[in-house]
Protein backbone atom coordinates (compact mmCIF):
# COMPACT_ATOMS: atom_id res chain seq x y z
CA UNK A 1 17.81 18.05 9.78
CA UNK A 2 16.15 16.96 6.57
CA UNK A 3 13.25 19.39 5.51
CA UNK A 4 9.82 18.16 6.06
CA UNK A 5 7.63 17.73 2.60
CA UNK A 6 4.07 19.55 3.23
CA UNK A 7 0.80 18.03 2.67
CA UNK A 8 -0.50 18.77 -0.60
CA UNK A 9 -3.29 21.57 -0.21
CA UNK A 10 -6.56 20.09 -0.89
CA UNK A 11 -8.82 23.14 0.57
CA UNK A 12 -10.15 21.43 3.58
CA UNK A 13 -8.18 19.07 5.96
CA UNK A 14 -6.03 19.59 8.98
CA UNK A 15 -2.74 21.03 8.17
CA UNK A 16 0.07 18.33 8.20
CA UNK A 17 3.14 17.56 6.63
CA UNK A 18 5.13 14.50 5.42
CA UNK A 19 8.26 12.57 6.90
CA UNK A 20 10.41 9.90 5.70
CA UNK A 21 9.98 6.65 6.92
CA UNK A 22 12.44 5.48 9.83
CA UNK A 23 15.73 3.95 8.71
CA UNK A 24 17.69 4.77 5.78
CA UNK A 25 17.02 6.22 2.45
CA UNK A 26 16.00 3.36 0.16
CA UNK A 27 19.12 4.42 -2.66
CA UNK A 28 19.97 1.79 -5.13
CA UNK A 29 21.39 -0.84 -3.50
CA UNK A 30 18.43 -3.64 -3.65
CA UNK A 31 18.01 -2.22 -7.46
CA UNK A 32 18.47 -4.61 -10.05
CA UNK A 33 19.12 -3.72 -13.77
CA UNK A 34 17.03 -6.67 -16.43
CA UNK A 35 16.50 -6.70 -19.60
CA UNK A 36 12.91 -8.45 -18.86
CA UNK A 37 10.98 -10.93 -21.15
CA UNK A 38 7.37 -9.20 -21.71
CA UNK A 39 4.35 -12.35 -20.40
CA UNK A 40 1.38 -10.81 -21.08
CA UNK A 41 0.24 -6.66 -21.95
CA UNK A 42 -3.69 -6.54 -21.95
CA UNK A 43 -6.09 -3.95 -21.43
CA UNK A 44 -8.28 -4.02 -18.51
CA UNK A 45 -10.87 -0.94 -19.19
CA UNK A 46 -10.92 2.48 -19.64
CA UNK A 47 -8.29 3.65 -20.27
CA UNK A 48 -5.74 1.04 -18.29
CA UNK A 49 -3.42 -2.04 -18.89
CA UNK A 50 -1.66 -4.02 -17.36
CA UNK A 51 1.48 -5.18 -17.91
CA UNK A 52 3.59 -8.69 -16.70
CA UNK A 53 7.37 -9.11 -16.95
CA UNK A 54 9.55 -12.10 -16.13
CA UNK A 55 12.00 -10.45 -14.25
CA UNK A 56 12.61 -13.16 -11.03
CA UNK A 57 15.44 -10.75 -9.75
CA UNK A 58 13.36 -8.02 -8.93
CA UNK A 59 10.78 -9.94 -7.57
CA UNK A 60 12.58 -11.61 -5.51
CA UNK A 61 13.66 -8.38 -3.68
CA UNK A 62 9.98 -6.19 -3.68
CA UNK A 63 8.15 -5.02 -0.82
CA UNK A 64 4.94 -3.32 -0.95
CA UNK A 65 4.84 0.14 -1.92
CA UNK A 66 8.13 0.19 -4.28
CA UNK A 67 8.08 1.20 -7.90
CA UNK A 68 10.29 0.13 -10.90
CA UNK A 69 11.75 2.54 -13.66
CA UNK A 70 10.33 1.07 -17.54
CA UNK A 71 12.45 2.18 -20.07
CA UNK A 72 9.92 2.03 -23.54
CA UNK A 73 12.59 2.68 -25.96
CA UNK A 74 12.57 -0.85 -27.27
CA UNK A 75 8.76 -0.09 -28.80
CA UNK A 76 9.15 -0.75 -32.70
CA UNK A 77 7.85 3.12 -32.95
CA UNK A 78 10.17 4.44 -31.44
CA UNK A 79 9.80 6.01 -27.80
CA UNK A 80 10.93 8.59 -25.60
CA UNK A 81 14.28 8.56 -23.93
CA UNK A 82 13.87 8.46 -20.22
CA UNK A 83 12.22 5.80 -18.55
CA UNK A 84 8.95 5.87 -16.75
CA UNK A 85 8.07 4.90 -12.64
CA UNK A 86 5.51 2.21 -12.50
CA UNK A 87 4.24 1.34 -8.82
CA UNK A 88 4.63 -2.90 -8.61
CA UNK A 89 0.88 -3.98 -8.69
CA UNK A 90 1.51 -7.31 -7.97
CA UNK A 91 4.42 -9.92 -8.15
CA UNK A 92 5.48 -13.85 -7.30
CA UNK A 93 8.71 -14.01 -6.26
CA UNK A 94 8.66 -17.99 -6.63
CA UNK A 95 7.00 -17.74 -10.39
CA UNK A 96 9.24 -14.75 -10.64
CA UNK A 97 6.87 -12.33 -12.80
CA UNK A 98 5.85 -8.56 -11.82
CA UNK A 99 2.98 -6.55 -12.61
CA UNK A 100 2.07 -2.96 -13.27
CA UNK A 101 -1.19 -1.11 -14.10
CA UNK A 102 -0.42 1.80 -16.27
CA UNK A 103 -3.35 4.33 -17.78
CA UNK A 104 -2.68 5.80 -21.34
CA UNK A 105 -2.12 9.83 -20.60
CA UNK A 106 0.56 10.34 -23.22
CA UNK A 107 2.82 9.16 -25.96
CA UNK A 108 5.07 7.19 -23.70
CA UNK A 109 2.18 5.13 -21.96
CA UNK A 110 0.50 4.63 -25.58
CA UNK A 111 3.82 3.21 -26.60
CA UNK A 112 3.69 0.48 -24.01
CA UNK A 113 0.37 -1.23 -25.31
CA UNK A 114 2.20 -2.40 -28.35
CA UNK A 115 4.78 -4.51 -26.37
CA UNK A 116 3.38 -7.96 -27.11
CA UNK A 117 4.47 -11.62 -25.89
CA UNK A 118 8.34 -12.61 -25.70
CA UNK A 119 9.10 -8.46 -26.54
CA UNK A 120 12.15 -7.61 -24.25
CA UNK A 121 11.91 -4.45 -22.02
CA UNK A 122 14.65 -2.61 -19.59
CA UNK A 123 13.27 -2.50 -15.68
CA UNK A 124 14.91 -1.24 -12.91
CA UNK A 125 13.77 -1.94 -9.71
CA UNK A 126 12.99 -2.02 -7.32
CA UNK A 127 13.59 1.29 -6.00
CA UNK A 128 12.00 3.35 -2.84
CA UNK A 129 10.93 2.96 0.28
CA UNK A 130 7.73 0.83 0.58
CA UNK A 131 5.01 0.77 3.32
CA UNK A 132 5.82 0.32 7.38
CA UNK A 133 2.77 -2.57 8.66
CA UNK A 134 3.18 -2.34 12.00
CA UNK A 135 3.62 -5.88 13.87
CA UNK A 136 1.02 -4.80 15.91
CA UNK A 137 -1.54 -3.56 13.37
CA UNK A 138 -4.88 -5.74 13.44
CA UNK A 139 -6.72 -3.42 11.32
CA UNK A 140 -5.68 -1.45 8.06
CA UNK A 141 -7.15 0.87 5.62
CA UNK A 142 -6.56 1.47 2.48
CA UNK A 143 -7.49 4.64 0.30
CA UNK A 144 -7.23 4.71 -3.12
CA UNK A 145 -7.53 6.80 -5.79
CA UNK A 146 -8.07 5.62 -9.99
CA UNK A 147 -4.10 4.26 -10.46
CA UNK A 148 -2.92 4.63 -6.93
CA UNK A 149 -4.33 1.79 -5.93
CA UNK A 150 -1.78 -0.35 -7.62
CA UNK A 151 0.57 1.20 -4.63
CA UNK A 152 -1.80 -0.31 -2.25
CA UNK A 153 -2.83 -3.53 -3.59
CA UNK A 154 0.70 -5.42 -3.04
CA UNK A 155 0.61 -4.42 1.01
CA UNK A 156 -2.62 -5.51 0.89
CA UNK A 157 -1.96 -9.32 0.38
CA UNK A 158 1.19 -8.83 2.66
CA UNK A 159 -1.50 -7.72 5.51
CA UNK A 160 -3.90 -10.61 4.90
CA UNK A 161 -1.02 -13.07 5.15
CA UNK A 162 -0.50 -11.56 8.67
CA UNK A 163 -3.94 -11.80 8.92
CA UNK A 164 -4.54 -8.25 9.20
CA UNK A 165 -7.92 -7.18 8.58
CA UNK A 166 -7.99 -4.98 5.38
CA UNK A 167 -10.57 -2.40 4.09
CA UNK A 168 -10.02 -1.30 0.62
CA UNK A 169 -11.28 2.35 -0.41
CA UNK A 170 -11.23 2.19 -4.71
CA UNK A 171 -12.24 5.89 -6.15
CA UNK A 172 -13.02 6.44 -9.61
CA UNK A 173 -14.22 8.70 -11.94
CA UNK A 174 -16.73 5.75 -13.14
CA UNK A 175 -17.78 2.20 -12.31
CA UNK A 176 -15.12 0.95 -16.00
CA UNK A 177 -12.42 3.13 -14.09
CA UNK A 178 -12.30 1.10 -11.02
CA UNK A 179 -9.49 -1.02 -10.80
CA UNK A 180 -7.41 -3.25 -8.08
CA UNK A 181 -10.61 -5.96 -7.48
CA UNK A 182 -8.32 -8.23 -9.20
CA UNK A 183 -5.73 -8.40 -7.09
CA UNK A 184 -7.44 -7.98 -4.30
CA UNK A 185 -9.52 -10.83 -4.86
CA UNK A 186 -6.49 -13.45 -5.23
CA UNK A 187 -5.36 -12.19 -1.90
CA UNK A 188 -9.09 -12.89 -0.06
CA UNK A 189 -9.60 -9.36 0.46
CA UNK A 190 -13.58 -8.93 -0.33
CA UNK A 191 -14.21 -5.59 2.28
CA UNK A 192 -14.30 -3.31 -0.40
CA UNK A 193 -15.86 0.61 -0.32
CA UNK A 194 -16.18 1.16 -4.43
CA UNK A 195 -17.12 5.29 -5.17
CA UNK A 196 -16.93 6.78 -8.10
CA UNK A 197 -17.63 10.47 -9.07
CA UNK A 198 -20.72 9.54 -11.41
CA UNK A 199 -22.99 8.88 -8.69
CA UNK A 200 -21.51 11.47 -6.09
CA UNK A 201 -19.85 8.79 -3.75
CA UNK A 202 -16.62 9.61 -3.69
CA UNK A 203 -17.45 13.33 -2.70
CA UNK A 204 -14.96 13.51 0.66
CA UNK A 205 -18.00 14.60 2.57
CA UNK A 206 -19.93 11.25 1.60
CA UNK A 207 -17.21 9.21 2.12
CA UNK A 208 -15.82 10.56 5.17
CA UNK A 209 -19.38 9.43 6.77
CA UNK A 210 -19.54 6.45 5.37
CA UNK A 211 -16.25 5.35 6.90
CA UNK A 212 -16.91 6.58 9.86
CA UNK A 213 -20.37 5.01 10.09
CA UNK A 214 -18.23 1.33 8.92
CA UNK A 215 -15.50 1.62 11.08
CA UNK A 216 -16.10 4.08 14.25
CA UNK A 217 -16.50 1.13 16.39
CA UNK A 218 -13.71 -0.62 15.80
CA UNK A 219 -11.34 1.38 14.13
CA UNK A 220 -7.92 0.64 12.42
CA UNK A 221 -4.49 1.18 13.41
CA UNK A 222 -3.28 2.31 10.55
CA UNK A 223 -4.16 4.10 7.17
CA UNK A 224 -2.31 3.97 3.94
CA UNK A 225 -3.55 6.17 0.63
CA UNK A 226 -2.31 7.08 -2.55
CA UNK A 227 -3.72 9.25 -5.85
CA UNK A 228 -5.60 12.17 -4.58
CA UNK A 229 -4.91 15.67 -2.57
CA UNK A 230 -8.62 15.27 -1.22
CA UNK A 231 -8.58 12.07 -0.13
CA UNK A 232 -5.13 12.21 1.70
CA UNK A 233 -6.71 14.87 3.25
CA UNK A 234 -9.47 12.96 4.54
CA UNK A 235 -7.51 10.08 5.53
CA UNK A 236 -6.24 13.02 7.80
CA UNK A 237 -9.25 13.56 9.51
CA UNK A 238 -10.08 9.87 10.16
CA UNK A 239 -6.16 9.54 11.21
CA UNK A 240 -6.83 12.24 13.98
CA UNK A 241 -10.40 10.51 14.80
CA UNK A 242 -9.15 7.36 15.38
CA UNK A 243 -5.41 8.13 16.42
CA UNK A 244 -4.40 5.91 13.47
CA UNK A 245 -0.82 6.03 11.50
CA UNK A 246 -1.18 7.86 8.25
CA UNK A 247 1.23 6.66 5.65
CA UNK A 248 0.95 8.44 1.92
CA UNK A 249 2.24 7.06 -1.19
CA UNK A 250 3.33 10.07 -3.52
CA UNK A 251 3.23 10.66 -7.47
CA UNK A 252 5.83 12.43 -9.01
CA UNK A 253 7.44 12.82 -12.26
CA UNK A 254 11.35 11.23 -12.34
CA UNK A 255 14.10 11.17 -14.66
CA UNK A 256 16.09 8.64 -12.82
CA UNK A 257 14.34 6.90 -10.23
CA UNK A 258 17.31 6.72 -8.39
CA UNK A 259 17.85 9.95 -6.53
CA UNK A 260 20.25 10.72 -9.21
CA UNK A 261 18.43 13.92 -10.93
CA UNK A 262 16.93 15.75 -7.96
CA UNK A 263 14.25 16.17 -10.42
CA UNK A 264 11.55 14.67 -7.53
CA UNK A 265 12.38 17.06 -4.85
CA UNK A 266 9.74 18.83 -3.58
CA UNK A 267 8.74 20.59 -0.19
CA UNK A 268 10.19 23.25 1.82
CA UNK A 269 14.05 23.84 1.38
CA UNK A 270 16.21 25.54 3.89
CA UNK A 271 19.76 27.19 2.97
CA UNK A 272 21.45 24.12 3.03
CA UNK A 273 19.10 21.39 2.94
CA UNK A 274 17.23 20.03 0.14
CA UNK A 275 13.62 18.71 0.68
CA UNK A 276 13.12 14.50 0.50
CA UNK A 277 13.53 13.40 -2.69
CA UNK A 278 10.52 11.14 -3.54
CA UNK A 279 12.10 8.29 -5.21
CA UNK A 280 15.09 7.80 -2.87
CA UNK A 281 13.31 8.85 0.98
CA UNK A 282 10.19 8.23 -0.16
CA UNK A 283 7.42 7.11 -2.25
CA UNK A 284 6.04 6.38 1.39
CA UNK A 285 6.09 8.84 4.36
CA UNK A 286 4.36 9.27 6.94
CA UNK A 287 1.69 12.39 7.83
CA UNK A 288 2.15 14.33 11.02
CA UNK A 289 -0.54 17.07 11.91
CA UNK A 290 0.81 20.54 11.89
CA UNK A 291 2.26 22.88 10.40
């Protein structure tokens, strides 16, 4: 049996670990190679832009919670090699454009602001294994953190189409790093918690009782998060409050994308098993309490 992937430690929590999804391993075979026009690269705030792509193909086969693989070497300046994983923030499949919100952290990431209009870019996508919305689900909540709530926003809209009750959680170090409202606001979604770190709000403790104070009464089946140790580990707590399905979106770095490199494995091992890989089993799986 497959090695379980631990929780992250975050110094408070219950101890859990993390479990692929049900089914197969995502592997390549919905992945589409395009060499995609660039629509629009703006910045949004802080230290964040957003990016659009005509690339109908992969649109036409995304589910929430997948990523795509951006290869910057086209960029006029020259770029590093390997290609970086970009969680889909948003997409039509009919107008046949996808999104992603990317923050500027290094030379690669500074290198995609100067794609403009009509530049060409290589995407391939999409890859992983997105979110599990129960049929049943009436209620959802969503928990992110700065950028990982561009894993959330897309499963948000596919919720409200159900008409699934959502709750958004956005964390931030600041009011100008909050992001997501956007595309939460095309979708209808207007229950949002906004924190931020400058004002103490998005302290776990503060939060914690602030969700539980919104939502103790009628709870929801099911709670997704992405882009923070310590608030995974409070979406644990409320998970074991409310006997709620915890699903976490990971980060990692990745070569590939494609389960190719092993370079995302991480977890336990055994002797002859290697732990989930997090582009392939994952980005999704699901907490479990225990060791």
């Amino acid at each position: 049996m497959m090695p379980d992937l631990m929780l992250p430690p975050a110094g408070e929590g219950p101890a859990g670990r993390l479990t692929p999804l049900p089914g197969e391993a995502a592997g390549t075979s919905g992945a589409r190679v395009v060499d995609a026009e660039v629509v629009a690269n703006s910045h949004r705030g802080d230290r964040y832009w957003r990016l659009r792509l005509y690339a109908p193909e992969v649109a036409a086969a995304a589910s929430p919670g997948q990523f795509v693989m951006l290869t910057v070497a086209g960029s006029p300046a020259g770029s590093p090699v390997l290609p970086r994983p970009m969680a889909l923030y948003d997409w039509d499949s009919h107008a046949g454009w996808i999104d992603v919100l990317y923050g500027v952290v290094g030379a690669g990431s500074l290198l995609m602001t100067g794609f403009a209009t009509d530049d060409r870019m290589t995407v391939v996508g999409p890859l992983g294994r997105g979110f599990a919305l129960d049929p049943a689900t009436r209620s959802i909540l969503l928990v992110g953190r700065g950028i990982g709530i561009c894993s959330l926003t897309a499963l948000a809209g596919a919720a409200a189409r159900r008409g699934v009750h959502v709750t958004a959680v956005l964390s931030a170090r600041s009011p100008a790093a909050l992001t997501g409202q956007d595309v939460l606001s095309r979708y209808g979604i207007g229950d949002l918690v906004e924190v931020v770190d400058a004002d103490g709000s998005s302290a776990p403790i503060r939060l914690a009782e602030a969700l539980i104070d919104k939502l103790d009464r009628q709870p929801p089946e099911q709670i997704f998060t992405c882009g923070s140790e310590r608030l995974t580990a409070l979406c644990a707590e409320l998970a074991l409050r409310w006997n709620a399905d915890l699903q976490v979106s990971l980060e990692a770095r990745m070569a590939c994308g494609l389960g190719y490199c092993h370079g995302c494995s991480s977890g336990r091992r055994t002797s002859t098993e290697e732990a989930p890989l997090v582009c392939k089993d994952g980005p999704v799986f699901r907490w479990h309490e225990g060791e």
